[in-house]
PDB file of N, CA and C in Angstrom:
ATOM      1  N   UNK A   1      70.397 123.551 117.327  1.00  0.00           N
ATOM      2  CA  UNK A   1      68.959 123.752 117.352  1.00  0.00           C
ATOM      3  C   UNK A   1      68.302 122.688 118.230  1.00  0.00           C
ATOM      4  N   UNK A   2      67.517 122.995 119.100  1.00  0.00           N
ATOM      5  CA  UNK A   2      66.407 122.035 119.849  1.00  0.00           C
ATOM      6  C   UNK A   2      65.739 121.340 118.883  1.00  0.00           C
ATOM      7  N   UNK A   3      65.745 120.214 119.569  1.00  0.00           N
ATOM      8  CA  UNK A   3      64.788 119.300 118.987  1.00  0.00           C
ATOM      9  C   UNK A   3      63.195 119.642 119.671  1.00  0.00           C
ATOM     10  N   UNK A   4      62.171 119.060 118.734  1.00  0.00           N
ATOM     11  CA  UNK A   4      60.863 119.564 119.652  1.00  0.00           C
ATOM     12  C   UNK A   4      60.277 118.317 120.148  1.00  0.00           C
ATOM     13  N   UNK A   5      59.686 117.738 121.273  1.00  0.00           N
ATOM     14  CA  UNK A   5      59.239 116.482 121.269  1.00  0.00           C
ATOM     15  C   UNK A   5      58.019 116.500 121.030  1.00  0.00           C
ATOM     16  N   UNK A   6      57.447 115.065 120.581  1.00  0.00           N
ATOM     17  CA  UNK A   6      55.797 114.782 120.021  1.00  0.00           C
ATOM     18  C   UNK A   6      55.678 113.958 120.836  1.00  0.00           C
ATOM     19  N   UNK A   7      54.753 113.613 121.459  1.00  0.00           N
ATOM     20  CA  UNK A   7      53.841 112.332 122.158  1.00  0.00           C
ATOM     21  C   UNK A   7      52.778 111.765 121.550  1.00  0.00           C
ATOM     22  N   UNK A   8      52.694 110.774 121.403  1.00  0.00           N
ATOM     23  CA  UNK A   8      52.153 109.924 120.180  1.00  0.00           C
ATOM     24  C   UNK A   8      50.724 109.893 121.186  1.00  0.00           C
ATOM     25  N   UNK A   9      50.549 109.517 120.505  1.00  0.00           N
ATOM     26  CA  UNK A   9      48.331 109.325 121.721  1.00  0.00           C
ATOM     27  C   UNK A   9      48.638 107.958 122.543  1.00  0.00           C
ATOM     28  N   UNK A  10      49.284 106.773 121.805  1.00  0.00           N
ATOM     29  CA  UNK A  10      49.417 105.789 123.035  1.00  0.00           C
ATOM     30  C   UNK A  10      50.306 106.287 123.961  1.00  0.00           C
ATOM     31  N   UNK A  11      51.449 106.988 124.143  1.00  0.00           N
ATOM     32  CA  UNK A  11      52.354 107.639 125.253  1.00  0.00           C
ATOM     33  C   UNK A  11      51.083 108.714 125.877  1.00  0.00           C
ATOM     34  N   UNK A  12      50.470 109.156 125.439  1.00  0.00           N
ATOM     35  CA  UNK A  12      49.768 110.079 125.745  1.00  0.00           C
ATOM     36  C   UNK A  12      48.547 109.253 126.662  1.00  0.00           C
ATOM     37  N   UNK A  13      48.261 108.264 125.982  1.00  0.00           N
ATOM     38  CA  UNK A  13      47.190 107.490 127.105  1.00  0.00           C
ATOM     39  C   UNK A  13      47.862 107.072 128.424  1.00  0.00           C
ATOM     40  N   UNK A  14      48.544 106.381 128.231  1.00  0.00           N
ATOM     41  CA  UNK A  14      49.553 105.695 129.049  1.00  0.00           C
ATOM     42  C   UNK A  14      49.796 106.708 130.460  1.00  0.00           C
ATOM     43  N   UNK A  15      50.239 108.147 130.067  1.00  0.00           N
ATOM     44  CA  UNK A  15      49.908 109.098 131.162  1.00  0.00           C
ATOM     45  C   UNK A  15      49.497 109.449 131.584  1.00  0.00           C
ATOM     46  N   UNK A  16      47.873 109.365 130.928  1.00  0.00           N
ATOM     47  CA  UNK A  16      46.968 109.475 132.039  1.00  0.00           C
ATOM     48  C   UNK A  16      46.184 108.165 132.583  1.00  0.00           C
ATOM     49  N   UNK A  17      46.315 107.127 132.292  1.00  0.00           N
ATOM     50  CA  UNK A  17      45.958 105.926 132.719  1.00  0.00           C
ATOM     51  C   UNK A  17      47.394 105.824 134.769  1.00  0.00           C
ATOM     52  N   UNK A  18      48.772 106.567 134.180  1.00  0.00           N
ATOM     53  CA  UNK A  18      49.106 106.651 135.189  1.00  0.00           C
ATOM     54  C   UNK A  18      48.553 107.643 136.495  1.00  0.00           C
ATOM     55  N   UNK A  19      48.154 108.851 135.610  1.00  0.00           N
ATOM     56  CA  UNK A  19      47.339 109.950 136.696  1.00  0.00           C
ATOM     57  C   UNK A  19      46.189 109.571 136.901  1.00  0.00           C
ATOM     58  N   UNK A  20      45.151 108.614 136.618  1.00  0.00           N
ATOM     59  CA  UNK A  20      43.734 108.285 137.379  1.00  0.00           C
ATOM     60  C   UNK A  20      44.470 107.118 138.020  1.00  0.00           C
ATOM     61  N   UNK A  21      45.786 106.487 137.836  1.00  0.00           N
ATOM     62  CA  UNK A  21      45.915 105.269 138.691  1.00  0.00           C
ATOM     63  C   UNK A  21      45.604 105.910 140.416  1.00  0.00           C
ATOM     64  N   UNK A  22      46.811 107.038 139.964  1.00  0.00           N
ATOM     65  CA  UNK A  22      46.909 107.568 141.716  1.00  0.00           C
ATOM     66  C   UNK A  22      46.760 108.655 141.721  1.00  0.00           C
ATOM     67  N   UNK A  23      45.964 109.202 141.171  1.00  0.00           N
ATOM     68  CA  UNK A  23      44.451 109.852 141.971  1.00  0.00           C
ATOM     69  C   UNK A  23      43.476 109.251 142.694  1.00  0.00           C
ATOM     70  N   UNK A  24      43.256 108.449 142.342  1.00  0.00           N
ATOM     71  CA  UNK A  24      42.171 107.367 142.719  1.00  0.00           C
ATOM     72  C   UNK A  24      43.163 106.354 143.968  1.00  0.00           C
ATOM     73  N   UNK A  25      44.584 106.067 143.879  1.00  0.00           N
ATOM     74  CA  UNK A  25      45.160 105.393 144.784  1.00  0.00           C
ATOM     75  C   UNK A  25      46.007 106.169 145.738  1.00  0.00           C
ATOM     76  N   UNK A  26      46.331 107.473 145.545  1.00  0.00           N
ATOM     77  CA  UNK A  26      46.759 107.890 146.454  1.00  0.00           C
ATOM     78  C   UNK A  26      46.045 109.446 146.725  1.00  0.00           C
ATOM     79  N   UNK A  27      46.277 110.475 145.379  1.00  0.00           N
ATOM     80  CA  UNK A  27      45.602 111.349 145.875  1.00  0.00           C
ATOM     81  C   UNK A  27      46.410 112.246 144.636  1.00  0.00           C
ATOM     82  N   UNK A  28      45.159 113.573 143.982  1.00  0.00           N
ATOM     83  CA  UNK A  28      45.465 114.354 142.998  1.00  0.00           C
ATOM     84  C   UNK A  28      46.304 115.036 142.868  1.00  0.00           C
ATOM     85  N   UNK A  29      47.216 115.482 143.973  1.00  0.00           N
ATOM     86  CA  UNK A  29      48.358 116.188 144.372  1.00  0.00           C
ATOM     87  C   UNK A  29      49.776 114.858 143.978  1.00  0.00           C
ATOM     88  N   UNK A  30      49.440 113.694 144.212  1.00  0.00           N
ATOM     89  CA  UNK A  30      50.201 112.798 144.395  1.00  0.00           C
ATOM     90  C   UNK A  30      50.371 112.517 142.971  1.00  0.00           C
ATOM     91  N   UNK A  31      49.610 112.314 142.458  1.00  0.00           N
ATOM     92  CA  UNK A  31      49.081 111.666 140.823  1.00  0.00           C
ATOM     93  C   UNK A  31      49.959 113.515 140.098  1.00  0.00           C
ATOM     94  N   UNK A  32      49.437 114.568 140.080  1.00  0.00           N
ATOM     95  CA  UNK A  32      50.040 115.099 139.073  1.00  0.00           C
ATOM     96  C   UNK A  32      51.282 115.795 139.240  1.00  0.00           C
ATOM     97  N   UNK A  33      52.244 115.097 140.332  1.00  0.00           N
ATOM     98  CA  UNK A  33      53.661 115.284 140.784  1.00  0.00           C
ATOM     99  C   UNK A  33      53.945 114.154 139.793  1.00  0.00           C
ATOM    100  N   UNK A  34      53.842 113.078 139.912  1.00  0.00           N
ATOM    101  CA  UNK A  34      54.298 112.110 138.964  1.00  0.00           C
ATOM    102  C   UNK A  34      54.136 112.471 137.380  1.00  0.00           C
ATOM    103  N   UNK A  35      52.712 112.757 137.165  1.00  0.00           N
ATOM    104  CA  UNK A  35      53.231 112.757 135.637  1.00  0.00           C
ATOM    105  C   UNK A  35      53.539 114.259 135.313  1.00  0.00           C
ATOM    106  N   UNK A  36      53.935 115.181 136.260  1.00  0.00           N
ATOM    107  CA  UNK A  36      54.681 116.728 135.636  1.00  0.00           C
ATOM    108  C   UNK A  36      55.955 115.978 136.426  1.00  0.00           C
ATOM    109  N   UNK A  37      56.307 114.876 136.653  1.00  0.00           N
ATOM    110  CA  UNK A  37      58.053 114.586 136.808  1.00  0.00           C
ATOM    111  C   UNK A  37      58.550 113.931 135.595  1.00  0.00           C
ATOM    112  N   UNK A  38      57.468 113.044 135.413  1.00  0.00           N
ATOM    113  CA  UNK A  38      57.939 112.303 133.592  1.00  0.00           C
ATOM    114  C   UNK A  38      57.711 113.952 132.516  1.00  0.00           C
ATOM    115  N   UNK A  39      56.907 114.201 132.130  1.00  0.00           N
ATOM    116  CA  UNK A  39      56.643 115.515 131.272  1.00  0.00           C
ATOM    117  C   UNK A  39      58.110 116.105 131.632  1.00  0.00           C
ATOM    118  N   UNK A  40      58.547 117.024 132.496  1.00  0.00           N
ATOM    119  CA  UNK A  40      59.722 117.176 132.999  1.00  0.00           C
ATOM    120  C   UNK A  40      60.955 116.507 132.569  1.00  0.00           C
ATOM    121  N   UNK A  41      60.811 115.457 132.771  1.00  0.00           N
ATOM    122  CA  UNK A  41      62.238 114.122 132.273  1.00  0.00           C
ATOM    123  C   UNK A  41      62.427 114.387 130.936  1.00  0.00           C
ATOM    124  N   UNK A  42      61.244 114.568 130.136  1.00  0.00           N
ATOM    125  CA  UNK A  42      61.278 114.252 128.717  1.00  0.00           C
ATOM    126  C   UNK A  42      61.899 116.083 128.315  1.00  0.00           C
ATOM    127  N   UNK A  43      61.896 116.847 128.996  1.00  0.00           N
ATOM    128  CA  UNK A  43      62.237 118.088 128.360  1.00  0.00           C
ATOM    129  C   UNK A  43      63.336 117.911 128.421  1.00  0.00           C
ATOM    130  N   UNK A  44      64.766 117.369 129.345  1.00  0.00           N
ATOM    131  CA  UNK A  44      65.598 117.366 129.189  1.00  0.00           C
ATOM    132  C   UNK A  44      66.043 116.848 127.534  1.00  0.00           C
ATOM    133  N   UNK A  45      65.683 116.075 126.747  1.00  0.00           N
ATOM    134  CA  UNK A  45      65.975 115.402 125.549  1.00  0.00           C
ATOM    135  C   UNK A  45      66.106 116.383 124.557  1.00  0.00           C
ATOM    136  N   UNK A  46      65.254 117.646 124.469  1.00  0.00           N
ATOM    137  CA  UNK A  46      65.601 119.012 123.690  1.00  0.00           C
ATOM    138  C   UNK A  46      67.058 119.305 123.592  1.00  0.00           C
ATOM    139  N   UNK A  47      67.631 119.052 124.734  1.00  0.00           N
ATOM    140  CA  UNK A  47      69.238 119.416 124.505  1.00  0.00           C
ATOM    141  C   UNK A  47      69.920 118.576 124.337  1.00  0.00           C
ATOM    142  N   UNK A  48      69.204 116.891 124.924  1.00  0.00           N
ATOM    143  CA  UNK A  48      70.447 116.064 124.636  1.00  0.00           C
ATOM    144  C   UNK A  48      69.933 114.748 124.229  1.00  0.00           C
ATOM    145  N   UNK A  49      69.514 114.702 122.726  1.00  0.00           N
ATOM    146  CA  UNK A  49      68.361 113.398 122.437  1.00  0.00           C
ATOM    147  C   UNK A  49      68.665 112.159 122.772  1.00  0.00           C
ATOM    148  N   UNK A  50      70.177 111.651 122.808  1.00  0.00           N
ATOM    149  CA  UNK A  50      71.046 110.627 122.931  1.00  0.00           C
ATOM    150  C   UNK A  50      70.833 110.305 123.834  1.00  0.00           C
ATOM    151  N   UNK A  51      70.494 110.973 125.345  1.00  0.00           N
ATOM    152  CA  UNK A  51      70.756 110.557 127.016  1.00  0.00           C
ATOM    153  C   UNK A  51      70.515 109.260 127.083  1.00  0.00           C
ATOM    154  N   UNK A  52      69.526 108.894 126.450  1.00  0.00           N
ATOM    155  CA  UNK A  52      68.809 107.742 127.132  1.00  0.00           C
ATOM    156  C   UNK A  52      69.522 106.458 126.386  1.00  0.00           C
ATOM    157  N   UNK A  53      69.746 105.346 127.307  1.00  0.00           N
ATOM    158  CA  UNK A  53      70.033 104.124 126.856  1.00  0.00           C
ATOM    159  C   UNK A  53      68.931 103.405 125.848  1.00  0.00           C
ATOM    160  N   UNK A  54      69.646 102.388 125.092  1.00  0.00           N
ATOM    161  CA  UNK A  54      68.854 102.041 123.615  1.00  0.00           C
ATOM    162  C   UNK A  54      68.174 100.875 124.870  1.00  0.00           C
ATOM    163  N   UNK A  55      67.334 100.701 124.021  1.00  0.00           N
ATOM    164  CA  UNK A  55      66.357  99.886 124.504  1.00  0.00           C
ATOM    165  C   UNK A  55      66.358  98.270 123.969  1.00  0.00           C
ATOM    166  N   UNK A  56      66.994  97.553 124.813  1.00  0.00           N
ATOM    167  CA  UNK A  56      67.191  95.972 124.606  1.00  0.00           C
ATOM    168  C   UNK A  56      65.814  95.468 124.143  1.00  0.00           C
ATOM    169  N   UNK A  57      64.978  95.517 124.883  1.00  0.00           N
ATOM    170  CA  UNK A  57      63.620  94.621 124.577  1.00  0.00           C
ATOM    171  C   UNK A  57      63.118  95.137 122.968  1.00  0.00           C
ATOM    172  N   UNK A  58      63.725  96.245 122.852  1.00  0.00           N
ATOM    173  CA  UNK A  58      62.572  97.038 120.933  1.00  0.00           C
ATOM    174  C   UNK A  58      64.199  96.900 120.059  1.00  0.00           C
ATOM    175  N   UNK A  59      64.727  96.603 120.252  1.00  0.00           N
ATOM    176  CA  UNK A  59      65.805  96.065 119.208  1.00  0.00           C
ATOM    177  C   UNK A  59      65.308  95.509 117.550  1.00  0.00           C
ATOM    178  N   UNK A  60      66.343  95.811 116.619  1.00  0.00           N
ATOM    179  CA  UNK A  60      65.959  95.243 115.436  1.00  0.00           C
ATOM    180  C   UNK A  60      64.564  95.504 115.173  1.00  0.00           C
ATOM    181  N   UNK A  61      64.352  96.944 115.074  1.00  0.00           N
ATOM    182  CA  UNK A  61      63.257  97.544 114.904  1.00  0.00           C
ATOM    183  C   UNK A  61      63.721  98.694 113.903  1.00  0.00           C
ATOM    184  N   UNK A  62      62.427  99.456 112.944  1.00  0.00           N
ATOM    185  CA  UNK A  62      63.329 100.182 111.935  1.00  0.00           C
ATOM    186  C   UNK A  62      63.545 101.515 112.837  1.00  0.00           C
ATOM    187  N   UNK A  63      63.247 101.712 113.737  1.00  0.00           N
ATOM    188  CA  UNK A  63      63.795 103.043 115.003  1.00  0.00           C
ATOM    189  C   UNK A  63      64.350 102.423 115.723  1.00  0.00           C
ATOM    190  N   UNK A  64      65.560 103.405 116.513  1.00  0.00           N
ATOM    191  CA  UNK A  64      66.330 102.463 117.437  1.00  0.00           C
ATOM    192  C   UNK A  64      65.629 103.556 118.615  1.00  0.00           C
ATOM    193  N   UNK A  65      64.903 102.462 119.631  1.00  0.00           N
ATOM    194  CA  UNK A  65      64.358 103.050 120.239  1.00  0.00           C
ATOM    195  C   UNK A  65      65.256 103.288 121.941  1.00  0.00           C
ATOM    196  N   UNK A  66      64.862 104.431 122.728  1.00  0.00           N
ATOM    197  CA  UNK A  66      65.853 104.364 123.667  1.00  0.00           C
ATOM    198  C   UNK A  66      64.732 104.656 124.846  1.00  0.00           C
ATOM    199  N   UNK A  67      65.634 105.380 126.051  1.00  0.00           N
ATOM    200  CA  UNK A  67      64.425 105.391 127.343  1.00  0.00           C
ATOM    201  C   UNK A  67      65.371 106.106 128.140  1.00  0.00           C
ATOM    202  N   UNK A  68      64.661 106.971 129.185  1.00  0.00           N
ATOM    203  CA  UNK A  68      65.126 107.615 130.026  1.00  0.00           C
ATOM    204  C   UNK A  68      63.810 106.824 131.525  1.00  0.00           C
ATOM    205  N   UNK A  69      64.726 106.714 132.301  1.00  0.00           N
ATOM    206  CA  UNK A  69      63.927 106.523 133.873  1.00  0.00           C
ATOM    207  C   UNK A  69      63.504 107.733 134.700  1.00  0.00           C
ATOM    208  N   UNK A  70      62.138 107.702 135.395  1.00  0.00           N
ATOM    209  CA  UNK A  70      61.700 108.606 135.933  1.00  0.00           C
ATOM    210  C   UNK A  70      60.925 107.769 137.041  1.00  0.00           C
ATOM    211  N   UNK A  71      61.688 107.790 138.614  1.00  0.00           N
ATOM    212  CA  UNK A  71      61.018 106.560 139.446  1.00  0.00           C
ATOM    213  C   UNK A  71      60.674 105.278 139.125  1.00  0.00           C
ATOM    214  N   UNK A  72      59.512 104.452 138.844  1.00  0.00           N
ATOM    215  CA  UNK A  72      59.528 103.206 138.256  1.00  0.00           C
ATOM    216  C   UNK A  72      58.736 103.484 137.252  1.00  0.00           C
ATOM    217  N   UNK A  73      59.099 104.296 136.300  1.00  0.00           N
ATOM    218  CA  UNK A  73      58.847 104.596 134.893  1.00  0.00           C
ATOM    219  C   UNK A  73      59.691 104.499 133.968  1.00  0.00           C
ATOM    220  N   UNK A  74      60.095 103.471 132.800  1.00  0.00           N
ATOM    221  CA  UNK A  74      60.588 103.946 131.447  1.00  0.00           C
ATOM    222  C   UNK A  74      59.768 104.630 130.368  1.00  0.00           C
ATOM    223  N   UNK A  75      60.664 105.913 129.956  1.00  0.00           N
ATOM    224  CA  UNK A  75      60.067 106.955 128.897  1.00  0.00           C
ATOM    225  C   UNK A  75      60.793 106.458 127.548  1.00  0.00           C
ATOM    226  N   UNK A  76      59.908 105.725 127.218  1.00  0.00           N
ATOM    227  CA  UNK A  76      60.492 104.920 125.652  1.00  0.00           C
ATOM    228  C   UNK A  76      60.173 106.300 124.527  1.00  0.00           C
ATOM    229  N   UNK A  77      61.296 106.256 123.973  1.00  0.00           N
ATOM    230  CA  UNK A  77      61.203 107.306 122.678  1.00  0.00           C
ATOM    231  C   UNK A  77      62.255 106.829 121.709  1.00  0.00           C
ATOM    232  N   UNK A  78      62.214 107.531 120.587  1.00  0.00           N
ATOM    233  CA  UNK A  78      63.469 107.877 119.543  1.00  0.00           C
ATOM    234  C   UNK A  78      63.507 108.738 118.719  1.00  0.00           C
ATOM    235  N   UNK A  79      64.642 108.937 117.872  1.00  0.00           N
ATOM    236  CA  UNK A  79      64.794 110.480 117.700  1.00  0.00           C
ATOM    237  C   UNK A  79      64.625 110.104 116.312  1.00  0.00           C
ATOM    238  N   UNK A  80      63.360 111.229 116.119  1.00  0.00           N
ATOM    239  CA  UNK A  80      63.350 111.451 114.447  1.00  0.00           C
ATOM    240  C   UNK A  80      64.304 112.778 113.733  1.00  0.00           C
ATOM    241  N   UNK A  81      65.190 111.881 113.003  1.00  0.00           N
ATOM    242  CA  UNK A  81      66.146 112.966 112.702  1.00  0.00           C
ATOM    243  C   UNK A  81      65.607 114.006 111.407  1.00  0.00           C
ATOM    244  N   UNK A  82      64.630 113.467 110.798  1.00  0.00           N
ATOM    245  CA  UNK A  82      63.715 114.010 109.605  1.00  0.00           C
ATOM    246  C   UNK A  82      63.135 115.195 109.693  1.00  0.00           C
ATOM    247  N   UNK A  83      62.282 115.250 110.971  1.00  0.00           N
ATOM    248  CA  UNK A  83      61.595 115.980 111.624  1.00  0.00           C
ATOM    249  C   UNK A  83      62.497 116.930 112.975  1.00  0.00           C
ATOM    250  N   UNK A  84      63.645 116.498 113.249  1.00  0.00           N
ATOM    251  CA  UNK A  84      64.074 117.299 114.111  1.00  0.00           C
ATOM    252  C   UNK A  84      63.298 117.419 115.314  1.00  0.00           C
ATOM    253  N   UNK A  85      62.775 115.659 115.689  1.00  0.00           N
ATOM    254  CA  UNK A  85      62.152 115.465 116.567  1.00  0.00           C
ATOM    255  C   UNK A  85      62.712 114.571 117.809  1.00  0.00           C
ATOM    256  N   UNK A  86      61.459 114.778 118.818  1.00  0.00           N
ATOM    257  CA  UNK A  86      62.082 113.175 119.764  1.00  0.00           C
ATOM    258  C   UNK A  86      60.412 112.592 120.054  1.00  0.00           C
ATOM    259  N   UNK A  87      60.139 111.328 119.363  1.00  0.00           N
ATOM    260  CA  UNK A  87      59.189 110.594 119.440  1.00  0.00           C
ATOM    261  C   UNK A  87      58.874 110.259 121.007  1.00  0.00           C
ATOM    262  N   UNK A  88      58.229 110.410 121.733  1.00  0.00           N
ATOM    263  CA  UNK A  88      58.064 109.471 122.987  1.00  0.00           C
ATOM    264  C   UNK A  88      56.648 108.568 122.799  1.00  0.00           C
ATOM    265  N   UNK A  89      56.869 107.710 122.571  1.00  0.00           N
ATOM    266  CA  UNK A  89      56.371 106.491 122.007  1.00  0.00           C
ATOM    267  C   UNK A  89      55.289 105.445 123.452  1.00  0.00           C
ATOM    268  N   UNK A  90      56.185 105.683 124.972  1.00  0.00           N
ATOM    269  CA  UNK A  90      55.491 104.752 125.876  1.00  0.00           C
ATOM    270  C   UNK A  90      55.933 105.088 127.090  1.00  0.00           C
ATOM    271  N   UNK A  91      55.117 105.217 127.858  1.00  0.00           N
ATOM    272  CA  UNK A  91      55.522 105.128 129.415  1.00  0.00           C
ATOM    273  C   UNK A  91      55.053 104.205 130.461  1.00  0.00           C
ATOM    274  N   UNK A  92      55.964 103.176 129.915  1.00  0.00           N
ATOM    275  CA  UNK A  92      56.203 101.969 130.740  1.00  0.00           C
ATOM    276  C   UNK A  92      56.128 101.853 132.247  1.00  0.00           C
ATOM    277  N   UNK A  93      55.511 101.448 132.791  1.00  0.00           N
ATOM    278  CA  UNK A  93      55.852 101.134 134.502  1.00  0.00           C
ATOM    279  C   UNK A  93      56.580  99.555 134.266  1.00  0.00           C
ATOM    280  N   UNK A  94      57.994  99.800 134.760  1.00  0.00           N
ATOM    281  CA  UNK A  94      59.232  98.440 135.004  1.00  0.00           C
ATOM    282  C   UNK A  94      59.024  97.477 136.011  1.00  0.00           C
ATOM    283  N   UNK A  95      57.853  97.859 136.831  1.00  0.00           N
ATOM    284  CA  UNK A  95      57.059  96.622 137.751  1.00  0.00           C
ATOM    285  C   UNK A  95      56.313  95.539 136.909  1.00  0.00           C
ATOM    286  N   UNK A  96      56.217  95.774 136.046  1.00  0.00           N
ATOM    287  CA  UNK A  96      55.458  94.775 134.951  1.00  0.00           C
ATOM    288  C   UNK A  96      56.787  93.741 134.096  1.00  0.00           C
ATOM    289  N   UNK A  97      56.214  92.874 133.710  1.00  0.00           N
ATOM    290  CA  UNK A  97      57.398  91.902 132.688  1.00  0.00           C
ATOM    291  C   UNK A  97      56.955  92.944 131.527  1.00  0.00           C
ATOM    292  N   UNK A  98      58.877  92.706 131.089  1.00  0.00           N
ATOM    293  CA  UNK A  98      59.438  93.388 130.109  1.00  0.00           C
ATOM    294  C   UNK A  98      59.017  93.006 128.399  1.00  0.00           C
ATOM    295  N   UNK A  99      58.698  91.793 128.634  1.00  0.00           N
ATOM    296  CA  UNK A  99      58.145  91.468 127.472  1.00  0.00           C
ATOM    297  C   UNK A  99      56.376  92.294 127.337  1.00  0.00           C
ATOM    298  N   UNK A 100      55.752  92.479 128.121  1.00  0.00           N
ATOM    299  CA  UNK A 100      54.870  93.124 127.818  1.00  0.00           C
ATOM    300  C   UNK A 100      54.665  94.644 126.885  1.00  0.00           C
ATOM    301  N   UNK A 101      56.528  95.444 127.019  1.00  0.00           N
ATOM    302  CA  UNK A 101      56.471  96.519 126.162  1.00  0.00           C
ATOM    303  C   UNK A 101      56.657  95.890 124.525  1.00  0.00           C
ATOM    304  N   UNK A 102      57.209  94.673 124.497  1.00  0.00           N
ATOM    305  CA  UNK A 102      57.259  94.292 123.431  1.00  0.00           C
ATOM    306  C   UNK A 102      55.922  93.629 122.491  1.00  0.00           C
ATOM    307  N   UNK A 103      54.915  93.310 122.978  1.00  0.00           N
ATOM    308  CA  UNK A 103      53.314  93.067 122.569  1.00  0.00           C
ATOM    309  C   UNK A 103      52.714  94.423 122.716  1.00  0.00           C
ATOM    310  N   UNK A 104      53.389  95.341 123.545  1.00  0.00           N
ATOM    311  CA  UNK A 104      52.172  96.581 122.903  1.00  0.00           C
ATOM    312  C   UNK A 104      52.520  97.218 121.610  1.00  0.00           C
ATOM    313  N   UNK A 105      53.189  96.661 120.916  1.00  0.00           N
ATOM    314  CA  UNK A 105      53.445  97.100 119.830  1.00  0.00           C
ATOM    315  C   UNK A 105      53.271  96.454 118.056  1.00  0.00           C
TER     316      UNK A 105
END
């Protein structure tokens, strides 16, 4: 059975804080190729929730949280096995220090 994914409202901000980045910096065509390539990334996880490597920086947390890459994006999620879900929790830009995913939380 597929899992269904949820996007939490901060993952959900986070994507569009990336689509007015570049709309406004490059251009609306440009901006919603990027975030229908992450949206995209994350459908793959329906078939295979595991793909993504665990996530060093959110360790020793009561979710073991993981991430899939999409250009210089990490798609932080984890799998709620309760719900027969896949949480996506953050969409990180990896140009930033890494400790910063760890204070947004």
């Amino acid at each position: 059975m597929e899992m269904k994914i949820f996007w939490t409202d901060f993952a959900k901000n986070e994507l569009r804080k990336i689509f007015e980045y570049y709309k406004v910096s490059a251009s609306y065509s440009i901006a919603s190729k990027i975030v229908n390539g992450i949206s995209k990334e994350v459908l793959i996880l329906t078939k295979h929730p595991l793909l993504g490597q665990t996530e060093e920086f959110l360790t020793g947390r009561d979710q073991e949280y993981r991430y899939l890459v999409f250009k210089n994006y990490k798609i932080i999620y984890w799998v709620n096995l309760n719900k027969n879900s896949i949480e996506i929790t953050d969409v990180f830009d990896t140009r930033q220090n890494p400790t910063k995913m760890v204070q947004k939380r």
